[in-house]
Protein backbone atom coordinates (compact mmCIF):
# COMPACT_ATOMS: atom_id res chain seq x y z
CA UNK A 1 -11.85 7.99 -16.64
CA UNK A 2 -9.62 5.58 -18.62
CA UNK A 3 -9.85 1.83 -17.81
CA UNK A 4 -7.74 -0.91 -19.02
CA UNK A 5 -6.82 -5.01 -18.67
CA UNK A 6 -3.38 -5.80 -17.99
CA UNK A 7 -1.95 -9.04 -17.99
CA UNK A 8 1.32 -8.81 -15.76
CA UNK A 9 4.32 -9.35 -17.68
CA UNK A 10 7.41 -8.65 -15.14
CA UNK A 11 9.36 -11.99 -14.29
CA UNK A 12 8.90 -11.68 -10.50
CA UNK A 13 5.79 -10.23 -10.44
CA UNK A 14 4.23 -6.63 -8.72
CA UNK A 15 6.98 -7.05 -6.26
CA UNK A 16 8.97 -4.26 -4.26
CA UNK A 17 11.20 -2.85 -7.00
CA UNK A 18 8.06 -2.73 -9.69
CA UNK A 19 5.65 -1.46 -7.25
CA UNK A 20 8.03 1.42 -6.18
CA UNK A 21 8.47 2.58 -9.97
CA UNK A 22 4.68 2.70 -10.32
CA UNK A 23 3.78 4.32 -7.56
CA UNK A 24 6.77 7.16 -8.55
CA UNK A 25 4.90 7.61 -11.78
CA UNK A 26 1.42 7.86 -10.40
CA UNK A 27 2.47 10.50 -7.79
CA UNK A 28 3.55 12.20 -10.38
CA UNK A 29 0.27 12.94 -12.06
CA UNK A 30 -2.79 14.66 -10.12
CA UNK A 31 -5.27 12.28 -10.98
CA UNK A 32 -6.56 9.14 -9.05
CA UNK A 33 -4.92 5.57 -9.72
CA UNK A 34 -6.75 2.29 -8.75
CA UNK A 35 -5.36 -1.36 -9.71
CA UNK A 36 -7.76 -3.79 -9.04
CA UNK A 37 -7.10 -7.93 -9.06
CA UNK A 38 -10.21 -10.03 -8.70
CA UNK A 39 -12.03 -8.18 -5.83
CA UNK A 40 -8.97 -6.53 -4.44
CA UNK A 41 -8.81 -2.99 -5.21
CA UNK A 42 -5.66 -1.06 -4.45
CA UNK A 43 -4.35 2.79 -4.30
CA UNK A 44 -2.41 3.13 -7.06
CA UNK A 45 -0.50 5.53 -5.07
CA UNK A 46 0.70 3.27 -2.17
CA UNK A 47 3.33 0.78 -2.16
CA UNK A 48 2.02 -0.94 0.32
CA UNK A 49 -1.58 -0.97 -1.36
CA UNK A 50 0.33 -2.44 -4.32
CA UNK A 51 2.11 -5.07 -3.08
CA UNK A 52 -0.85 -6.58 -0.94
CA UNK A 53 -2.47 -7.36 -3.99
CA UNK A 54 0.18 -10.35 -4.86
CA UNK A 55 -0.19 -9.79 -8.36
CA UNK A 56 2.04 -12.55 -10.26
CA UNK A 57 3.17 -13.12 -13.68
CA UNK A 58 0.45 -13.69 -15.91
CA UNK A 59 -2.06 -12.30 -13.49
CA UNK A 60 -4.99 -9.95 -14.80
CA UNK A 61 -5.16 -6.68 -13.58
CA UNK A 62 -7.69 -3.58 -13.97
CA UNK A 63 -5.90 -0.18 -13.95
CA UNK A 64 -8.44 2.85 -13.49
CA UNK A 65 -7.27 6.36 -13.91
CA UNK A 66 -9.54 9.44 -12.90
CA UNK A 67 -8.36 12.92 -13.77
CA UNK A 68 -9.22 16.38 -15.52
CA UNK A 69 -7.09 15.66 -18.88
CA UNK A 70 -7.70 12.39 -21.05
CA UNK A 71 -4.21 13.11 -22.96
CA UNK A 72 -2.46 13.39 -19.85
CA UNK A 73 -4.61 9.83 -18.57
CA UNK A 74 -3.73 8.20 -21.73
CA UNK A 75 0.35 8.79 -21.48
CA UNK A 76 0.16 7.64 -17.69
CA UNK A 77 -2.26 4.99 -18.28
CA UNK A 78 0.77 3.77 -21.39
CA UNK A 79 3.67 4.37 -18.96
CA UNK A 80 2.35 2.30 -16.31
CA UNK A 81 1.59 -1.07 -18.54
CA UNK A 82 4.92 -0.29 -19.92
CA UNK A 83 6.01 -1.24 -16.17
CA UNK A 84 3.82 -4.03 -15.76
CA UNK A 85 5.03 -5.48 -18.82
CA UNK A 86 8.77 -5.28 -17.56
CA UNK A 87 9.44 -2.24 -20.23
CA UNK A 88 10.29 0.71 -17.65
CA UNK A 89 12.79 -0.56 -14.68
């Protein structure tokens, strides 16, 4: 399991658009996603799970990654702060 802090970066936030592209990279890897802000934890998986979290510019968030392959963790876990940070549209 890979676990990291990310501060979010994107302009508007974890909004529609952002969560969509996230979730399209998770689902694209086997392994279990969970993004947690403050005691909110959220399928990393779901759109929906996403956006309830309201995650804002300059908010804090824990992304958790479970799978068989800590390479394979390592280049999702990179891809998705690269979307966070407003890198991958």
């Amino acid at each position: 399991m890979l676990r990291k802090k990310v501060k979010v970066k994107v302009e508007n936030g974890l909004h529609l658009r952002v969560a969509n592209r996230f979730v399209q990279i998770t689902n694209q890897h086997p392994g279990e996603v969970t993004v947690i802000k403050g005691d909110a934890v959220a399928n990393g998986k779901s759109i929906l799970s996403l956006v309830i979290l309201c995650a804002q510019k300059g908010d804090t968030l824990i992304l958790e990654i479970h799978g068989k392959n800590e390479q394979e963790e390592k280049a999702l876990l990179d891809e998705l702060v690269a979307v966070l940070h407003g890198k991958i549209s």
